[in-house]
N, C-alpha and C. Protein backbone atom coordinates (compact mmCIF):
# COMPACT_ATOMS: atom_id res chain seq x y z
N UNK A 1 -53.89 -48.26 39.66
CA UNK A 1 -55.17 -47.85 39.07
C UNK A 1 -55.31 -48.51 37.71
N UNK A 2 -56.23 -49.11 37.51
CA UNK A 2 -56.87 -49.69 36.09
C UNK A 2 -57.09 -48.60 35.29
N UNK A 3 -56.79 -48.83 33.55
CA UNK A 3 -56.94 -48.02 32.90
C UNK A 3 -58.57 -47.98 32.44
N UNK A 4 -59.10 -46.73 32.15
CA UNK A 4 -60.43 -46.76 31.68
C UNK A 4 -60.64 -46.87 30.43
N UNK A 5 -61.62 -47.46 29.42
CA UNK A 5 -61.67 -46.29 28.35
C UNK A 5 -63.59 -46.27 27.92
N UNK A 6 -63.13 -45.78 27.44
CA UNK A 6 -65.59 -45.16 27.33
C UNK A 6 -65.24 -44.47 25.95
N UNK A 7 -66.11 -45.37 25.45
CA UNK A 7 -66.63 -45.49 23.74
C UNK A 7 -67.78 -44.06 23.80
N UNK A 8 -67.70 -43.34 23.33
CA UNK A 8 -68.80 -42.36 23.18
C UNK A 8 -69.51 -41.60 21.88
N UNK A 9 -70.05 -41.00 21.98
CA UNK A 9 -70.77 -39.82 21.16
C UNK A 9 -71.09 -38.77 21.76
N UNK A 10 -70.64 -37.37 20.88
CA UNK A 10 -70.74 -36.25 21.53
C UNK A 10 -72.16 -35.40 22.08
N UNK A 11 -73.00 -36.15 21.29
CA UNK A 11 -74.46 -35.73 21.73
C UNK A 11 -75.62 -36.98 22.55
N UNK A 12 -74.46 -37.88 23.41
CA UNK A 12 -75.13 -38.71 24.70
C UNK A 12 -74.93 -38.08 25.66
N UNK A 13 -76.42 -37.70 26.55
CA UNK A 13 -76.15 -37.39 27.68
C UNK A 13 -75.83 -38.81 28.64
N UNK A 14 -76.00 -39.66 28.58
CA UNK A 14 -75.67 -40.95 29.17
C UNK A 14 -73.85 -40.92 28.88
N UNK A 15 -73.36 -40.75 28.18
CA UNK A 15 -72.04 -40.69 27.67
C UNK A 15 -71.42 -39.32 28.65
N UNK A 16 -72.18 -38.18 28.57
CA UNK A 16 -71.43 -37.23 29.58
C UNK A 16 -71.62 -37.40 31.01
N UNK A 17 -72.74 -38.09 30.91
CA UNK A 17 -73.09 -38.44 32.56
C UNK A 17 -72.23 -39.44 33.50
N UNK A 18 -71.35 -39.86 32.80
CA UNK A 18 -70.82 -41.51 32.97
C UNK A 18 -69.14 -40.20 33.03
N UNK A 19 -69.08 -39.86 31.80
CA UNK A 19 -67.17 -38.83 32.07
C UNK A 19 -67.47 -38.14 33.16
N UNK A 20 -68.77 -37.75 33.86
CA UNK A 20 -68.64 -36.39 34.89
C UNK A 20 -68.21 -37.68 36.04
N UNK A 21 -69.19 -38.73 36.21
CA UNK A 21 -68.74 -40.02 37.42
C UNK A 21 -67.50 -39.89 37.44
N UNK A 22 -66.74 -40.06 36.34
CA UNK A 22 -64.95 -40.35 36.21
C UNK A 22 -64.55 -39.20 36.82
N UNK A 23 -64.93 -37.82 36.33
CA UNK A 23 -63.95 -36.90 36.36
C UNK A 23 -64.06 -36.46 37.82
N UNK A 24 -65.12 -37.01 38.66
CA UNK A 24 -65.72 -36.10 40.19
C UNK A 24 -64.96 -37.04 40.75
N UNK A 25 -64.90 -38.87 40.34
CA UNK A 25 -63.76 -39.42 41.27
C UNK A 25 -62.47 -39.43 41.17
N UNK A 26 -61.86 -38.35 40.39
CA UNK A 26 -60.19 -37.90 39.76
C UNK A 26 -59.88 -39.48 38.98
N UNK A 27 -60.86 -40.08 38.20
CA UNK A 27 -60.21 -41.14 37.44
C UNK A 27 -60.07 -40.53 36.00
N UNK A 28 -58.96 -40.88 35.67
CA UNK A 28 -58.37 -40.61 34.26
C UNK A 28 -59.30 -41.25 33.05
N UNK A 29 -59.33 -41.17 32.04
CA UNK A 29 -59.84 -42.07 31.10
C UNK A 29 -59.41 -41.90 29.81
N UNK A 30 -59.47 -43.37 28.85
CA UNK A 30 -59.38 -42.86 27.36
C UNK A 30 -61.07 -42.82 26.29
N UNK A 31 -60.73 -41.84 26.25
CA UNK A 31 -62.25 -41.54 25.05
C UNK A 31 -62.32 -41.89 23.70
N UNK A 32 -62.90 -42.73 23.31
CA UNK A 32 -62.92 -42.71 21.99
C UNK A 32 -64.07 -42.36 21.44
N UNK A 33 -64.10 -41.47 20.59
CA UNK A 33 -65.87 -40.64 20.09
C UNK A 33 -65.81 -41.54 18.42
N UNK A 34 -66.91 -42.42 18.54
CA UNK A 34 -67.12 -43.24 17.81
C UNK A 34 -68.10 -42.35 16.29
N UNK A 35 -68.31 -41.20 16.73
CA UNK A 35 -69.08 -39.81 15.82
C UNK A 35 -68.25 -39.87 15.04
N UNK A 36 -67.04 -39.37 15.30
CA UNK A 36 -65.66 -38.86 15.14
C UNK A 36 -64.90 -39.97 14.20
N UNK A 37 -65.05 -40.86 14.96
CA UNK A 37 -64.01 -41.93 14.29
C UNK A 37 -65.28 -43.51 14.49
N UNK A 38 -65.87 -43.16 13.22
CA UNK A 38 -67.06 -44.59 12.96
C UNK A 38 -65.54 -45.68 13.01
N UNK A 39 -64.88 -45.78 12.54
CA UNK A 39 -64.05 -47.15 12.23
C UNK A 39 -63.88 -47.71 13.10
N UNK A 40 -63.65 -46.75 14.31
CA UNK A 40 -63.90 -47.67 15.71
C UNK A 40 -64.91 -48.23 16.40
N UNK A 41 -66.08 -47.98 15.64
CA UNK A 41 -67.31 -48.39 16.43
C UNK A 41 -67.25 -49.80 16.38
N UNK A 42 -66.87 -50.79 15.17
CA UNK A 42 -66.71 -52.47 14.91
C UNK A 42 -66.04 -53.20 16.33
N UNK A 43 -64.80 -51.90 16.73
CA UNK A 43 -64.01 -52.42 17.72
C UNK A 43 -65.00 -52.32 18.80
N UNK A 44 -65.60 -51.54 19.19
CA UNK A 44 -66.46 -51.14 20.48
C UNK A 44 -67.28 -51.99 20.48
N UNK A 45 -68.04 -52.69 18.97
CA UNK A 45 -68.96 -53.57 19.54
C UNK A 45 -68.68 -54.99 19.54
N UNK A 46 -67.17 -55.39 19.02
CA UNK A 46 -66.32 -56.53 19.26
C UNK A 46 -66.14 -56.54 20.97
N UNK A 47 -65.54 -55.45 21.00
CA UNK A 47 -65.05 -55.62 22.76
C UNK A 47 -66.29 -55.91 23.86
N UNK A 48 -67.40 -55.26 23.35
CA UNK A 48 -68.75 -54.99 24.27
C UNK A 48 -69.81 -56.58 23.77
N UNK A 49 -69.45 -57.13 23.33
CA UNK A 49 -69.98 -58.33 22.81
C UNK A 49 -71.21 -58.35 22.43
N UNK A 50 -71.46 -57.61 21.13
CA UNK A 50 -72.07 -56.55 21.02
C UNK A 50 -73.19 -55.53 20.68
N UNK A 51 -72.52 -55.08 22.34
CA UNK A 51 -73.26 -53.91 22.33
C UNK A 51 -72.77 -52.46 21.78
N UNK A 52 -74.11 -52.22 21.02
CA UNK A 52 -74.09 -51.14 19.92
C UNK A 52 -74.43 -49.88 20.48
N UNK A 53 -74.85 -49.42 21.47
CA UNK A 53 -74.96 -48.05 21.87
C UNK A 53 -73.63 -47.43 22.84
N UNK A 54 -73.86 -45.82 23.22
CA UNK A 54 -72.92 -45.26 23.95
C UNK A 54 -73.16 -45.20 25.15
N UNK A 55 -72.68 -44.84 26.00
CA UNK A 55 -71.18 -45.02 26.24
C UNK A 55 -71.33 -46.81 26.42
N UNK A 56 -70.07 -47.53 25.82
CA UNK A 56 -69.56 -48.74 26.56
C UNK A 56 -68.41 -48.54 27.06
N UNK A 57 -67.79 -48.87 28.78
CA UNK A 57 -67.17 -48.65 29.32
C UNK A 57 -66.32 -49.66 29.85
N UNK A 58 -64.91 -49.76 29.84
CA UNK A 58 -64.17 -50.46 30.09
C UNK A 58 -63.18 -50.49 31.40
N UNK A 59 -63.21 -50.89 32.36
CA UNK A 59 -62.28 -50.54 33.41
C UNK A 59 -61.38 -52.04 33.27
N UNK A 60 -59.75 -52.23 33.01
CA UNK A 60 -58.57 -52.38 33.01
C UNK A 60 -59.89 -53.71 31.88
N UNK A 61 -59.68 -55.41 31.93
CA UNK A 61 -60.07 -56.08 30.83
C UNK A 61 -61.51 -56.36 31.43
N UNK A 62 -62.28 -55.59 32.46
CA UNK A 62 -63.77 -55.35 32.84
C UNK A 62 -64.69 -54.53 31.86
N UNK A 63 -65.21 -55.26 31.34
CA UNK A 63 -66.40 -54.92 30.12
C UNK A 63 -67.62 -54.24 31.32
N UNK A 64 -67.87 -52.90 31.79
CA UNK A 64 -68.69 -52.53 33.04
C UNK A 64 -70.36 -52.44 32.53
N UNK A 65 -70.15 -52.37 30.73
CA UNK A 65 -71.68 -51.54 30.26
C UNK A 65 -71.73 -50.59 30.10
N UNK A 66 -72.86 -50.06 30.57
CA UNK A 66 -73.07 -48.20 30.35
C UNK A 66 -72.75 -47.75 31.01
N UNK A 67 -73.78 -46.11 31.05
CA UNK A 67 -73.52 -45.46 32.47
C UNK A 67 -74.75 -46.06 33.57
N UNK A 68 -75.56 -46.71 33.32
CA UNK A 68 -76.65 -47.04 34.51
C UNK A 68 -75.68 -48.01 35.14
N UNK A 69 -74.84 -48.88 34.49
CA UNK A 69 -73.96 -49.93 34.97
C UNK A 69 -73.03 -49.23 35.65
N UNK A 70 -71.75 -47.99 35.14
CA UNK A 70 -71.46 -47.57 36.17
C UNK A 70 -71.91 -46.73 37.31
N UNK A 71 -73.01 -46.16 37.35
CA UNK A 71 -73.75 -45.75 38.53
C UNK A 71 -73.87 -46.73 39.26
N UNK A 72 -74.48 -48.26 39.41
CA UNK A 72 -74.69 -48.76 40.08
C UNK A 72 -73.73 -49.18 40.63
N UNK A 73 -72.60 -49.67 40.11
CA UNK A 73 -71.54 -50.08 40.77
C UNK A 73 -71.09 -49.26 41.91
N UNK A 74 -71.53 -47.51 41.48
CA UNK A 74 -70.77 -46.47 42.65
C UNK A 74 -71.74 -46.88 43.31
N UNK A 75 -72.85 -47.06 43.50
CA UNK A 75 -74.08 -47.10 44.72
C UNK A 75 -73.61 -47.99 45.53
N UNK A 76 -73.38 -49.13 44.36
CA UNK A 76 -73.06 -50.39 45.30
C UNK A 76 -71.92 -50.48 46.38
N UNK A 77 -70.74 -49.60 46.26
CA UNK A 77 -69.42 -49.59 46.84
C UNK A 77 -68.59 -50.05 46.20
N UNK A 78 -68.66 -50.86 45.16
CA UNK A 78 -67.73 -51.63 44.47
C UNK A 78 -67.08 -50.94 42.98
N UNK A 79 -67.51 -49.72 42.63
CA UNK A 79 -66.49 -49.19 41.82
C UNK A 79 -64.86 -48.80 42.02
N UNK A 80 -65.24 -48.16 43.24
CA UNK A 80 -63.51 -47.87 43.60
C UNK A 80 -62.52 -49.15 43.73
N UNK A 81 -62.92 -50.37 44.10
CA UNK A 81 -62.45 -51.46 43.98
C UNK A 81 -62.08 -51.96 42.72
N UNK A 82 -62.97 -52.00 42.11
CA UNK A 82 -63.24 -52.64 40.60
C UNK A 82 -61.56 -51.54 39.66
N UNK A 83 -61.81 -50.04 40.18
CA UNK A 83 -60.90 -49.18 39.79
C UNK A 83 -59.20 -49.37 40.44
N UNK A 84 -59.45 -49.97 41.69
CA UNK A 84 -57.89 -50.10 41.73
C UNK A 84 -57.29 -51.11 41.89
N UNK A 85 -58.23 -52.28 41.20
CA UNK A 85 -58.04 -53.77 40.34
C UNK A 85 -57.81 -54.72 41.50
């Protein structure tokens, strides 16, 4: 399994909508709440090439986007793939 991680803020519903995707397919993730800890936001929008809003989501060195990006991928069939690299 590829590691996750999703850049967030505690008051995106796009940001909780995207952890409930993770948490309904038992994928693990690391959170970083960019509210919480601004110092990381430089990194989030280094890694996201950059993009400045929440959630940006990372599956193992797959830059995925948001959550409309990971929704589509589940539509498409190709998240669970993408997830176990």
């Amino acid at each position: 399994m590829q590691t996750v991680e999703i850049y967030t803020s505690p008051f995106c519903g796009f940001c909780h909508a995207a952890k409930r995707l993770l948490v309904h397919k038992g994928v693990s993730f690391a959170e970083v709440d960019v509210a919480a800890n601004p110092e990381r936001k430089p990194e989030m929008i280094q890694r996201a090439s950059g993009g400045r809003t929440v959630p940006q989501i990372f599956i193992g060195d797959t830059h995925v986007g948001g959550c409309d990006e990971l929704y589509a991928l589940e539509r498409a069939g190709k998240l669970d793939a993408l997830l176990q690299g």
